[in-house]
C-alpha atoms as a PDB file:
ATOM      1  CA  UNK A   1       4.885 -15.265  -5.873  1.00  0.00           C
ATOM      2  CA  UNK A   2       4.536 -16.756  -2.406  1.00  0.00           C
ATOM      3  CA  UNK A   3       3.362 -13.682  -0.766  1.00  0.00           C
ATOM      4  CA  UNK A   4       1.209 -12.380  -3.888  1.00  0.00           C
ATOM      5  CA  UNK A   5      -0.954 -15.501  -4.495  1.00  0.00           C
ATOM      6  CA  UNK A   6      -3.218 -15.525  -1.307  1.00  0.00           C
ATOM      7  CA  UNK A   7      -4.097 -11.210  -2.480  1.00  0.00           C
ATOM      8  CA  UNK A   8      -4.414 -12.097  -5.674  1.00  0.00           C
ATOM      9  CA  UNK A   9      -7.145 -15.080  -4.692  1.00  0.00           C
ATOM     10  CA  UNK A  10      -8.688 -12.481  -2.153  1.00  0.00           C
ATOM     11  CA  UNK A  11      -8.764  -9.752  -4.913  1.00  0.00           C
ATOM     12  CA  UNK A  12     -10.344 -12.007  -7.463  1.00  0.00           C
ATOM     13  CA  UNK A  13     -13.004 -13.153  -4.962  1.00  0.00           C
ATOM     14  CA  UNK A  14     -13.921  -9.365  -4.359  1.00  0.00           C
ATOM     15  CA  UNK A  15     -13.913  -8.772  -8.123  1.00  0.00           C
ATOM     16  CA  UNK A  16     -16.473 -11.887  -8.235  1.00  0.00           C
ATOM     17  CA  UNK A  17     -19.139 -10.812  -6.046  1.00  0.00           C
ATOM     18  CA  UNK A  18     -18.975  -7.337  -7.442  1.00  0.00           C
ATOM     19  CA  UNK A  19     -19.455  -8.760 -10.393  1.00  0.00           C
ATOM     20  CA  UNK A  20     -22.889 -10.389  -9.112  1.00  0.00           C
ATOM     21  CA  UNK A  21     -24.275  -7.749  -7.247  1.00  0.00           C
ATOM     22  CA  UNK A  22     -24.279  -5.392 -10.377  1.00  0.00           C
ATOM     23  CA  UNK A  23     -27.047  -7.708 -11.464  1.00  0.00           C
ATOM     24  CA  UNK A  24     -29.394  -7.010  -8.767  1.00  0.00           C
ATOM     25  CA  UNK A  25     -28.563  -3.259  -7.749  1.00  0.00           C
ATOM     26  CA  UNK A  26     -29.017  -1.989 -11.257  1.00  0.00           C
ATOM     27  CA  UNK A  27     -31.731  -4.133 -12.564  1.00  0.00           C
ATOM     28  CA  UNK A  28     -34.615  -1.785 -11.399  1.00  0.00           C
ATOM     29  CA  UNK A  29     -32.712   0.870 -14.022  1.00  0.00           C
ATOM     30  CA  UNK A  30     -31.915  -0.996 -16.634  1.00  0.00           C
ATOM     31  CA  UNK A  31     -35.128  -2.022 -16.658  1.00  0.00           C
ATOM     32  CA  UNK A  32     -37.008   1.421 -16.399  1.00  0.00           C
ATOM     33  CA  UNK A  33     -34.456   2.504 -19.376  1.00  0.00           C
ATOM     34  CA  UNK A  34     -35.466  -0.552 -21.473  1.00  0.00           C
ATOM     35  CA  UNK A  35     -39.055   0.082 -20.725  1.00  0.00           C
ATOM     36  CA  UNK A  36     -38.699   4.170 -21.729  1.00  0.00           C
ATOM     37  CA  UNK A  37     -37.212   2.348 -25.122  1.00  0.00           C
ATOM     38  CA  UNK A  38     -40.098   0.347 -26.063  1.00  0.00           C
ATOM     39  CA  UNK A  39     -38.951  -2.895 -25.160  1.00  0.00           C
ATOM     40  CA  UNK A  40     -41.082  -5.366 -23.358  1.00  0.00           C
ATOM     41  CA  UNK A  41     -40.633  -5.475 -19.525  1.00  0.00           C
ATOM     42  CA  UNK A  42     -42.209  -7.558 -16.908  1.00  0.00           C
ATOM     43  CA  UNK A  43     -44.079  -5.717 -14.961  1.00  0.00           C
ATOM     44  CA  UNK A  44     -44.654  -3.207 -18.266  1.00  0.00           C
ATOM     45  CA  UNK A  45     -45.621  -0.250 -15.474  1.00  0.00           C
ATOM     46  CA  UNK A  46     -42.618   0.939 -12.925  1.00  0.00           C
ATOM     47  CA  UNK A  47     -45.101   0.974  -9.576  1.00  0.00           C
ATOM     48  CA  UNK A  48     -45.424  -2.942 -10.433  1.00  0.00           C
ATOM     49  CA  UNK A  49     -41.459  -3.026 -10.934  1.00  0.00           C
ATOM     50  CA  UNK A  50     -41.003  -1.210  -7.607  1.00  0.00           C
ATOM     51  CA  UNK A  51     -43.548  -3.913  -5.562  1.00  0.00           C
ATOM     52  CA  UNK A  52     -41.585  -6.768  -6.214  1.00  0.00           C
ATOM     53  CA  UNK A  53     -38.444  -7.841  -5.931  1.00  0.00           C
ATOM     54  CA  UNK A  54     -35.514  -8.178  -7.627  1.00  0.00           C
ATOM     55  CA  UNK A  55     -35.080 -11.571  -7.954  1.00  0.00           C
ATOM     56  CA  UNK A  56     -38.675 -11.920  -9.285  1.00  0.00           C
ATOM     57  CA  UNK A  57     -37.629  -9.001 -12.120  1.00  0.00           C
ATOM     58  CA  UNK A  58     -34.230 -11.036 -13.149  1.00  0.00           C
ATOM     59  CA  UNK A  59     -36.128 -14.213 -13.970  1.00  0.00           C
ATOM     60  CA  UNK A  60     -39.219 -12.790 -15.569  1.00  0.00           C
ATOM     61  CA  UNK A  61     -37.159 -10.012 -17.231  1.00  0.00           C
ATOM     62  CA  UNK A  62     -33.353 -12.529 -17.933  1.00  0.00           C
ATOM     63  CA  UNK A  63     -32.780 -10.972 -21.627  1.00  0.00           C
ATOM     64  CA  UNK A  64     -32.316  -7.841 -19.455  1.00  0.00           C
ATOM     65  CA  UNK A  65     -29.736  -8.793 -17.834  1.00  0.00           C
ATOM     66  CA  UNK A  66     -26.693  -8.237 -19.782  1.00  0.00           C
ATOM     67  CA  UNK A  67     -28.160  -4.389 -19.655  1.00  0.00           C
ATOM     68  CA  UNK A  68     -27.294  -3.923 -16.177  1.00  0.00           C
ATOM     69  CA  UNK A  69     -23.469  -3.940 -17.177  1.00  0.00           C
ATOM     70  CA  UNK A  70     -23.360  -1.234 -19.225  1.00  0.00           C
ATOM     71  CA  UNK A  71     -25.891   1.641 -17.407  1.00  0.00           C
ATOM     72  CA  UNK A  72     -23.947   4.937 -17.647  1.00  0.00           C
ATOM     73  CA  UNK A  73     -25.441   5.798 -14.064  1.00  0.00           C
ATOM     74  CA  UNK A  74     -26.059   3.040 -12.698  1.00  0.00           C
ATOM     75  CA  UNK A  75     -26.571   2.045  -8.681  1.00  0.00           C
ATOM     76  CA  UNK A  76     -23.124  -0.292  -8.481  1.00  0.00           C
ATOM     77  CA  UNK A  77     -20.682   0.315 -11.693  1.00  0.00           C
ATOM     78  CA  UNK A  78     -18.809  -2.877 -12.823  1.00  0.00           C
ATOM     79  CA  UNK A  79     -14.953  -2.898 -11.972  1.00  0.00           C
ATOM     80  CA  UNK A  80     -14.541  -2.531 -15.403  1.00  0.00           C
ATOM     81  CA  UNK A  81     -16.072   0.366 -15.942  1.00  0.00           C
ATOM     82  CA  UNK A  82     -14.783   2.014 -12.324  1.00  0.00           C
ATOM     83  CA  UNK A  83     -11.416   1.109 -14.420  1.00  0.00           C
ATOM     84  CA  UNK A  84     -11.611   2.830 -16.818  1.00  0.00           C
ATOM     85  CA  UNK A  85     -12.847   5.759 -14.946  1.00  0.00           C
ATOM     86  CA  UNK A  86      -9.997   5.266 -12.774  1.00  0.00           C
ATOM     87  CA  UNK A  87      -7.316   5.641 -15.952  1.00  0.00           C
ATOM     88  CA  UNK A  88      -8.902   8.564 -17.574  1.00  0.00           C
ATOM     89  CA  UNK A  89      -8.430  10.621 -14.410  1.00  0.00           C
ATOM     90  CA  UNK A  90      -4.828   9.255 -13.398  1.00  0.00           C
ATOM     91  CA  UNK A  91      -2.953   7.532 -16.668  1.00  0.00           C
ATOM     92  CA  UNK A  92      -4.915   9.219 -19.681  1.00  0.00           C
ATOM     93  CA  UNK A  93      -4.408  12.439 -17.846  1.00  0.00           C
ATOM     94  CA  UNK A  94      -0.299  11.726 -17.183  1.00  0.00           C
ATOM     95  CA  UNK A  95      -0.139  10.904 -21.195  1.00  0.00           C
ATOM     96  CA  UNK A  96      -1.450  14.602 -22.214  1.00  0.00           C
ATOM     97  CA  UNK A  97       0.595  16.095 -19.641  1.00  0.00           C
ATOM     98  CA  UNK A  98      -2.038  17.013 -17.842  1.00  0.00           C
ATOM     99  CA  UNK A  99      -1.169  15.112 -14.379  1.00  0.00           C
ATOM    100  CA  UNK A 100      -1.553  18.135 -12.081  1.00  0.00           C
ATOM    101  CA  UNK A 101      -4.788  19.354 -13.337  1.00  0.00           C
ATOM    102  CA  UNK A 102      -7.635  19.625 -10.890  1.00  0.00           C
ATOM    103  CA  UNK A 103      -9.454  17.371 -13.006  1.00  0.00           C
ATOM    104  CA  UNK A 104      -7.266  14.592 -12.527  1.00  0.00           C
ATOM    105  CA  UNK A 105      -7.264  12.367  -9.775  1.00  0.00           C
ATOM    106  CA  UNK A 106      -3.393  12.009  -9.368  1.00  0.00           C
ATOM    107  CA  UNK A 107      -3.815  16.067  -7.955  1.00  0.00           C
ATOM    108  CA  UNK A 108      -5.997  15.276  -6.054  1.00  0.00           C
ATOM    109  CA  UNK A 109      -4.407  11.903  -4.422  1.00  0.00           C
ATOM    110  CA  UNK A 110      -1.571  13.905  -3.736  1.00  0.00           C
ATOM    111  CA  UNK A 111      -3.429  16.698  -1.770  1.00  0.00           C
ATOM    112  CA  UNK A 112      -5.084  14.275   0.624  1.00  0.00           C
ATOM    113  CA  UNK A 113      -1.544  12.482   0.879  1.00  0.00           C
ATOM    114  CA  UNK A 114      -0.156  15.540   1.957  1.00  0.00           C
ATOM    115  CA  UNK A 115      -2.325  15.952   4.649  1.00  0.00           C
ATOM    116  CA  UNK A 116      -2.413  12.641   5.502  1.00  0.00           C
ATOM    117  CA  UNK A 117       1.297  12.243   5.732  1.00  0.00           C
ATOM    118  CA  UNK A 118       1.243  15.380   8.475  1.00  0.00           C
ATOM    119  CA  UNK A 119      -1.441  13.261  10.224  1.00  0.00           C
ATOM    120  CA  UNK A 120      -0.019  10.138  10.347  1.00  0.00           C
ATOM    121  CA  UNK A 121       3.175  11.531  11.737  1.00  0.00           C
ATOM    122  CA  UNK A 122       1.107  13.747  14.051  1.00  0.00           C
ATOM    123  CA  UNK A 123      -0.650  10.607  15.276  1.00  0.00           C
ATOM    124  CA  UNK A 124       2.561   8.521  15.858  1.00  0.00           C
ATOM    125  CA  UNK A 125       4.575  11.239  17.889  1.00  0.00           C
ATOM    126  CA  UNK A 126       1.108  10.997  20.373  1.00  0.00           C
ATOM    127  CA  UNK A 127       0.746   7.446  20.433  1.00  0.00           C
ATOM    128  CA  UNK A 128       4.640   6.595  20.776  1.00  0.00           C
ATOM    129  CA  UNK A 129       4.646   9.216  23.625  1.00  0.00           C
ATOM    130  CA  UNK A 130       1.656   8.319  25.152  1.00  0.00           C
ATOM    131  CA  UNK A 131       2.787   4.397  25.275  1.00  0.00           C
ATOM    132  CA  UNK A 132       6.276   5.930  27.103  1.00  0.00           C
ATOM    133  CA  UNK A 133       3.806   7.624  29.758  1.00  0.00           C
ATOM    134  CA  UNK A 134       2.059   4.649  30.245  1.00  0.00           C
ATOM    135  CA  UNK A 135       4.946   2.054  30.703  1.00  0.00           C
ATOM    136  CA  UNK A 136       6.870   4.350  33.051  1.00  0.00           C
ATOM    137  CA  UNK A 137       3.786   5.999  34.847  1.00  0.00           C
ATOM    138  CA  UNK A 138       1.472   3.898  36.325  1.00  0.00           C
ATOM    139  CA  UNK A 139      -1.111   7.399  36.865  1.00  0.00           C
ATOM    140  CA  UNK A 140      -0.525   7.906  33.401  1.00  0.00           C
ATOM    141  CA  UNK A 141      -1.572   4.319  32.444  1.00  0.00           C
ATOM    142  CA  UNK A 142      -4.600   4.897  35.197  1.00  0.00           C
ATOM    143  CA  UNK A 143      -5.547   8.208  33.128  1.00  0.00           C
ATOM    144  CA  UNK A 144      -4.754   8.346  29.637  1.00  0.00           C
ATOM    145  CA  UNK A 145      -5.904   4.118  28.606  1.00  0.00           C
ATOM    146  CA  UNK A 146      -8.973   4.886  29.635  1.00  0.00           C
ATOM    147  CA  UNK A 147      -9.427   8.072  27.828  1.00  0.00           C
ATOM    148  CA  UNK A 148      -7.398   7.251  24.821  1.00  0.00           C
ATOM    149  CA  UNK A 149     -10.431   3.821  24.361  1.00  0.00           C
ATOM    150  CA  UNK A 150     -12.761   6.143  25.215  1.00  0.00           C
ATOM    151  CA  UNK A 151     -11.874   8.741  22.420  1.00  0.00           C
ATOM    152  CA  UNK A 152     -12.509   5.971  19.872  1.00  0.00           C
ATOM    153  CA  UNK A 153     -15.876   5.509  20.797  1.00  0.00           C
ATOM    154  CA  UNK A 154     -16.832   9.077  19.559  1.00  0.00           C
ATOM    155  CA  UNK A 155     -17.641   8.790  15.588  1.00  0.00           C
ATOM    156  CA  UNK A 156     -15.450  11.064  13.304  1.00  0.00           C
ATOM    157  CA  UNK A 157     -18.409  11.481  11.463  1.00  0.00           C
ATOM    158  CA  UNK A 158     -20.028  13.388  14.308  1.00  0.00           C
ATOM    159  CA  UNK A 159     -16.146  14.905  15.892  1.00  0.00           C
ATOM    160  CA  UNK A 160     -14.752  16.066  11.939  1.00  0.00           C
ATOM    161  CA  UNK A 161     -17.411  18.878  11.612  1.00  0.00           C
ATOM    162  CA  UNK A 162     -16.469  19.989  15.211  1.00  0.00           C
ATOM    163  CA  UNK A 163     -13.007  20.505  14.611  1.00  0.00           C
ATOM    164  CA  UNK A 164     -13.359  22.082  11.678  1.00  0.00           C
ATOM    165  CA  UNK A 165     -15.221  25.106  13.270  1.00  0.00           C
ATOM    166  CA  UNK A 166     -12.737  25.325  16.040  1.00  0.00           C
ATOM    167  CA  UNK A 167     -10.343  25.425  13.806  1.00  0.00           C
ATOM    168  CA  UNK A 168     -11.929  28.153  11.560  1.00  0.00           C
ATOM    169  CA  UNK A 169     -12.232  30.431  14.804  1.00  0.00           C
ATOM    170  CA  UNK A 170      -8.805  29.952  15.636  1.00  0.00           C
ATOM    171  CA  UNK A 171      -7.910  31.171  11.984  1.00  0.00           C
ATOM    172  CA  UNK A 172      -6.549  28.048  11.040  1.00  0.00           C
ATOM    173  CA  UNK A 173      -8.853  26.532   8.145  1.00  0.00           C
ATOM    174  CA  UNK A 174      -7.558  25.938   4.814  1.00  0.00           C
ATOM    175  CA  UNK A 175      -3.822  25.042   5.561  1.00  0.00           C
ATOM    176  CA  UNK A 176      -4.671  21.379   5.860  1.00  0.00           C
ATOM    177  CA  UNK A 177      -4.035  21.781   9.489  1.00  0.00           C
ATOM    178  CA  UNK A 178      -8.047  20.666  10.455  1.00  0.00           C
ATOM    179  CA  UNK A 179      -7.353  17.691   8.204  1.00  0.00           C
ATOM    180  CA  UNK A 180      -4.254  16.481   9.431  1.00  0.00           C
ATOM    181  CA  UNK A 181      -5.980  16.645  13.499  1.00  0.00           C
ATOM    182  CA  UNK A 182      -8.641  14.620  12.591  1.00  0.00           C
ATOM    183  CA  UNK A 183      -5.836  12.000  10.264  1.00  0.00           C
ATOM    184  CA  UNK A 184      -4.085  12.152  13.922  1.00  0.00           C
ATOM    185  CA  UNK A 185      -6.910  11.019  15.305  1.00  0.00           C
ATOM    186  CA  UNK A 186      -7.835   7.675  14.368  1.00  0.00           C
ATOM    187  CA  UNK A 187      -4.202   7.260  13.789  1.00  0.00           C
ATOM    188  CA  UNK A 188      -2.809   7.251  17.090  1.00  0.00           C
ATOM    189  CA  UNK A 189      -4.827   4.669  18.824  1.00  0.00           C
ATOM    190  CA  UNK A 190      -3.259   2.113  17.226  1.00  0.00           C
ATOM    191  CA  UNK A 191       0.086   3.127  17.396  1.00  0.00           C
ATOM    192  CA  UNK A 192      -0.618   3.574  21.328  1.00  0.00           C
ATOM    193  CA  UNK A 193      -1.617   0.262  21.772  1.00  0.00           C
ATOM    194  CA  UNK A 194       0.920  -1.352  19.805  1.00  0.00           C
ATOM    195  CA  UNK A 195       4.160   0.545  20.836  1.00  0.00           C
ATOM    196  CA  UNK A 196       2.814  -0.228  24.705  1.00  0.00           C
ATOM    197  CA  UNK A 197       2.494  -3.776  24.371  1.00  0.00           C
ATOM    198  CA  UNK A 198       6.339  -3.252  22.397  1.00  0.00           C
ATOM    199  CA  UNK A 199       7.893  -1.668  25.422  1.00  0.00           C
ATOM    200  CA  UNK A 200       6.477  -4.322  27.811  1.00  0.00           C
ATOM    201  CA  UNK A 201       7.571  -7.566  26.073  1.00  0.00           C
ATOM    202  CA  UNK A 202      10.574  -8.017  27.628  1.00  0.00           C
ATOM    203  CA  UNK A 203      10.301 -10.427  29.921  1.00  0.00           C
ATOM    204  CA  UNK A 204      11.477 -10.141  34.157  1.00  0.00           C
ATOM    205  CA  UNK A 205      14.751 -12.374  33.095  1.00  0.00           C
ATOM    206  CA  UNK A 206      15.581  -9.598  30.811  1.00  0.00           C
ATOM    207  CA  UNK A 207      14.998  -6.868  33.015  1.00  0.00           C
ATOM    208  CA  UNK A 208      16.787  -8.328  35.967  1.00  0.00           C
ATOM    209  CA  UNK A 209      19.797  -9.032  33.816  1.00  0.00           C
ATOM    210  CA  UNK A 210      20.067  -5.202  32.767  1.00  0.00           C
ATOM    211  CA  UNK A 211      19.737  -4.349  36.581  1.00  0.00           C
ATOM    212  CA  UNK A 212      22.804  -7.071  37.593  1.00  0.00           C
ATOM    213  CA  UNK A 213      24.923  -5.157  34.785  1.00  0.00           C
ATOM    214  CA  UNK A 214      23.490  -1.292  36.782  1.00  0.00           C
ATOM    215  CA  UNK A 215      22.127  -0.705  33.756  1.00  0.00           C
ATOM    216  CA  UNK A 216      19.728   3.040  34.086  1.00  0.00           C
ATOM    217  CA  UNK A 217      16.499   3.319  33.417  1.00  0.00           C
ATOM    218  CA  UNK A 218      18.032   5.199  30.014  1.00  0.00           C
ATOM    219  CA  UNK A 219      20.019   2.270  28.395  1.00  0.00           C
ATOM    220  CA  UNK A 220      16.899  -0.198  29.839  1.00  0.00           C
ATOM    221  CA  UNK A 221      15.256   1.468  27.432  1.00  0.00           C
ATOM    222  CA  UNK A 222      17.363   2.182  24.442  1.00  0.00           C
ATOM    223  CA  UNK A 223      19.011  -0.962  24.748  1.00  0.00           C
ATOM    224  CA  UNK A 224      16.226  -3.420  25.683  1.00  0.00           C
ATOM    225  CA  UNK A 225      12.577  -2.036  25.575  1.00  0.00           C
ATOM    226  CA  UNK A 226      12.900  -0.239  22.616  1.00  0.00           C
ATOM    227  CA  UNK A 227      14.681  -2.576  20.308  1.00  0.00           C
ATOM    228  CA  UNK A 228      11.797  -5.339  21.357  1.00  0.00           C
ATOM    229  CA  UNK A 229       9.357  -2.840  20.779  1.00  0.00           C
ATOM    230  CA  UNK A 230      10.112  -2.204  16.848  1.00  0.00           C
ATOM    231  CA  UNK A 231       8.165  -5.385  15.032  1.00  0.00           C
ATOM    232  CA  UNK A 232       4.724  -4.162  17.514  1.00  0.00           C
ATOM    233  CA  UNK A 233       5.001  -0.482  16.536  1.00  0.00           C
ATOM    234  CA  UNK A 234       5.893  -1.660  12.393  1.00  0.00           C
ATOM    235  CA  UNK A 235       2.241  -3.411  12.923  1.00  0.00           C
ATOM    236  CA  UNK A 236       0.868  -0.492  14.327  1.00  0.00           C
ATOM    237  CA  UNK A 237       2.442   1.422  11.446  1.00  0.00           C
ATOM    238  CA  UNK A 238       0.564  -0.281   9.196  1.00  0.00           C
ATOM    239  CA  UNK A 239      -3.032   0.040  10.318  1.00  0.00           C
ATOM    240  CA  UNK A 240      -2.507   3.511  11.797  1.00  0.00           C
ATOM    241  CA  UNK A 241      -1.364   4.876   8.018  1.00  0.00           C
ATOM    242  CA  UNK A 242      -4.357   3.237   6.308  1.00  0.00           C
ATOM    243  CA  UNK A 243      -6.338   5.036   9.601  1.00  0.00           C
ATOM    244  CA  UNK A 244      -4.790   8.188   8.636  1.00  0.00           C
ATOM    245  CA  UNK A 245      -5.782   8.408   5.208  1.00  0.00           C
ATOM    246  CA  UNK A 246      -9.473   7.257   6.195  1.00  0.00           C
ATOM    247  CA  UNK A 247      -9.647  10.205   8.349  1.00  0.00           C
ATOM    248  CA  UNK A 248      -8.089  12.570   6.270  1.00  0.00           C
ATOM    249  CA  UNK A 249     -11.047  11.377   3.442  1.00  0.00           C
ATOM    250  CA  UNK A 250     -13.453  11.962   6.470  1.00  0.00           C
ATOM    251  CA  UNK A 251     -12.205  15.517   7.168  1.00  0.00           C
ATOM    252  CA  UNK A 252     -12.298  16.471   3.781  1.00  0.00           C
ATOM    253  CA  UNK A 253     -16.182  15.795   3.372  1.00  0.00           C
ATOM    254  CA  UNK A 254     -17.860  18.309   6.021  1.00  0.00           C
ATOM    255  CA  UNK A 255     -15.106  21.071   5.262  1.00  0.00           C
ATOM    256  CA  UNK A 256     -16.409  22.471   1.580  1.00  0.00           C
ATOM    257  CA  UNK A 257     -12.821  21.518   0.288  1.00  0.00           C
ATOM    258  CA  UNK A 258     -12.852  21.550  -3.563  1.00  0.00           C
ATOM    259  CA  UNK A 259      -9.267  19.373  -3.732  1.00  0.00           C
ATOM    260  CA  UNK A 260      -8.801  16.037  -2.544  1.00  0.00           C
ATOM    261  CA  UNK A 261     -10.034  12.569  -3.094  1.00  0.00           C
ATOM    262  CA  UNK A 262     -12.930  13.416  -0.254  1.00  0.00           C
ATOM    263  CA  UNK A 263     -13.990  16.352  -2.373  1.00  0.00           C
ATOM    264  CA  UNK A 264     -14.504  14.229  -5.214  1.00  0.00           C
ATOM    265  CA  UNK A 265     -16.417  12.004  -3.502  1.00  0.00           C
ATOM    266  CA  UNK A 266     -18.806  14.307  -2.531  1.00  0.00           C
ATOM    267  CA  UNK A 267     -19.037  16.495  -5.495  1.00  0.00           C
ATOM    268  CA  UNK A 268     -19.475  12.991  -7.406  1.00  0.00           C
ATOM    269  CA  UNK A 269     -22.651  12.121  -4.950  1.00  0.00           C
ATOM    270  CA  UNK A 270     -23.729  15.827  -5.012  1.00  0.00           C
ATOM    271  CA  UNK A 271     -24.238  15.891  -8.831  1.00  0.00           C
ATOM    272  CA  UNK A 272     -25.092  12.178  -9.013  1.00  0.00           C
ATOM    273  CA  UNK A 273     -22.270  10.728 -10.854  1.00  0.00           C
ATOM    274  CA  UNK A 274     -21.219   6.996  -9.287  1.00  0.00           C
ATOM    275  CA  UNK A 275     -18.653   6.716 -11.238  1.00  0.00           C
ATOM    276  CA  UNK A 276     -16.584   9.735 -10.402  1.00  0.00           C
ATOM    277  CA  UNK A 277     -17.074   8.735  -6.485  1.00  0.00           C
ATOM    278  CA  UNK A 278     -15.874   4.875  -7.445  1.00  0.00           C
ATOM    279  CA  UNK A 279     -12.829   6.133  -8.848  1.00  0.00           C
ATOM    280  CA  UNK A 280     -11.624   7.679  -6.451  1.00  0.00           C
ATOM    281  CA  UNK A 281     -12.507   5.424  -3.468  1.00  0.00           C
ATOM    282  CA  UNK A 282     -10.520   2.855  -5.984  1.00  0.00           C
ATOM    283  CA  UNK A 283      -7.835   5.625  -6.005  1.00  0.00           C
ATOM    284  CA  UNK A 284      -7.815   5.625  -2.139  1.00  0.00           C
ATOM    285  CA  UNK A 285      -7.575   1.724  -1.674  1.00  0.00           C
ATOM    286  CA  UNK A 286      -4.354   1.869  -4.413  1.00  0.00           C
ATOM    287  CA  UNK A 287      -2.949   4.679  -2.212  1.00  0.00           C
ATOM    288  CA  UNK A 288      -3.400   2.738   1.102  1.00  0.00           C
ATOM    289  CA  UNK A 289      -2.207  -0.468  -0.955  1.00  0.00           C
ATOM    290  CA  UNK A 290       1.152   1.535  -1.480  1.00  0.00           C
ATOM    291  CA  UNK A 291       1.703   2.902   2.092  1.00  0.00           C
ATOM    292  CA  UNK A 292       1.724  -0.304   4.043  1.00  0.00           C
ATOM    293  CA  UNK A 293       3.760  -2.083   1.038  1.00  0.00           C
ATOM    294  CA  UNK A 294       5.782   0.813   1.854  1.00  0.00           C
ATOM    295  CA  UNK A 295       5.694   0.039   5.413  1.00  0.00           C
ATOM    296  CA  UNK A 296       6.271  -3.617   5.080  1.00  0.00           C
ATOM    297  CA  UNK A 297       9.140  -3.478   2.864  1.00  0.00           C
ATOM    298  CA  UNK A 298      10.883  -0.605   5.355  1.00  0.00           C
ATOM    299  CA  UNK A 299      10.407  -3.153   8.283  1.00  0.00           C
ATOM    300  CA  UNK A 300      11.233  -6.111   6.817  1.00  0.00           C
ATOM    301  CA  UNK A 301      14.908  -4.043   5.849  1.00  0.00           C
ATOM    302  CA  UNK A 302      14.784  -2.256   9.660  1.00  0.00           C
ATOM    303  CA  UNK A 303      14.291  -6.310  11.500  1.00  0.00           C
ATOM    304  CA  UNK A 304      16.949  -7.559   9.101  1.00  0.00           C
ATOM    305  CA  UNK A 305      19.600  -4.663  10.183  1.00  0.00           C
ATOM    306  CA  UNK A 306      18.613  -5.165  13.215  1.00  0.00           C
ATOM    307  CA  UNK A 307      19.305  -9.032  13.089  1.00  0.00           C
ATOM    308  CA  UNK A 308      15.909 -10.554  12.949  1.00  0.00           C
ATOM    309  CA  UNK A 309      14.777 -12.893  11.070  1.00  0.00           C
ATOM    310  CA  UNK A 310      10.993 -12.767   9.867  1.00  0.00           C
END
């Protein structure tokens, strides 16, 4: 209870200002709707609604208000609403047996967990092997630093698209395999920079003692380096799996794919339903929730075999 309190404060503060920006996003609509029903508006004409702003229409317009909560397409749904949203595509759908359909958001969860699972263990083989490169090889830390920061200055907005083709002309599209490269790809950065800073905490003391017992560079690193390196790469762990599924989201977007939680976000903004794109960016948090629990629980159990104490 601890540990849960401080998300539970953050989560309810998120919840709150939600909450109060429904007001304002959706009071232009609820407004135009009221106005199409005959009730009296202020402005009565929509060009006068559009030329001021919204704070002037919530207190000329405040028995409005309540409206704004319950707009079926509205700018910003409520939480509540995104919830429900949420358990007709993933619990209703489980209850009638219906948990694999392509409808339901628990299919489609698992195909963009799929390929970010091949990402994200894409992305740590690179990064934990890069980091080995670097520590040992001081051209390698010369070369591949700067080009590894540099790579993450490139937008995967702008890179997704690119390897998507490339991947089509190598005959390679539709097995995930584009997705999984661009999971990789924000993935490994972090995981770079986390297992290198692992491998070099061990301090000179440390090192000299392993040379006094003629220790090789081998069991320096088995023994010493990579045992101090574990609690830096668990970190690393953490932010590069929430990377991965972020890209994997990304790479589904540009790529036409009709599966996945990044197809249902853009079919949902292609045919202009909010809710449907809510969902399953709420869908995508819960996932991301899960995977560094995941994580966390699997280090806290590694550091404790291992004889540390958190």
């Amino acid at each position: 209870m601890r540990n849960l309190a401080p998300v539970l404060v953050i989560l309810t503060v998120i919840v709150g200002i939600w909450y109060a920006a429904v007001t304002p996003m959706n009071i232009r609509m609820a407004l135009d709707q009221a106005d199409r029903a005959g009730f009296n508006v202020v402005p009565d004409d929509a060009r006068g609604r559009r030329d001021v702003s919204v704070w002037v229409l919530l207190a000329n317009n405040q028995q409005h208000i309540g409206s704004t909560f319950d707009l079926e397409r509205s700018r910003l749904p409520t939480p509540t609403q995104v919830g429900r949203e949420l358990w007709k595509g993933t619990g209703e759908m489980a209850l009638r047996g219906r948990a694999l359909s392509k409808r339901s958001l628990i299919y489609h969860g698992w195909i963009t967990l799929q390929s970010t699972f091949w990402g994200f263990l894409l992305g740590v083989t690179v990064g934990i092997l890069g980091a080995v490169m670097i520590v040992y090889s001081r051209v390698a830390e010369l070369s591949l630093m700067p080009w590894a920061i540099m790579s993450q200055t490139i937008p995967i907005v702008a890179l997704a698209p690119m390897i998507i083709v490339l991947s089509s002309q190598l005959g390679i599209e539709g097995r995930g395999v584009p997705k999984a490269i661009i999971s990789s790809y924000l993935c490994f950065f972090p995981v770079l920079v986390g297992m290198t800073k692992g491998l070099r905490s061990p301090n000179i003391s440390q090192l000299d003692l392993l040379m006094t017992y003629n220790a090789t560079g081998l069991q320096a690193f088995l023994k010493l380096r990579l045992p101090a390196s574990i609690p830096f790469l668990f970190t690393s762990l953490k932010v590069g799996i929430a990377a991965a599924l972020v890209g994997t989201i990304v790479g589904e977007l540009p790529s036409g794919a009709i599966n996945g939680l990044g197809a249902r976000i853009l079919i949902g903004d292609q045919f202009g339903t909010p809710l449907a794109i809510w969902s399953a960016l709420l869908a995508a948090a819960i996932i991301a929730g899960v995977l560094v629990t995941l994580l966390d629980l699997l280090q806290k159990v590694t550091l404790y075999r291992m004889g540390i104490r958190a």
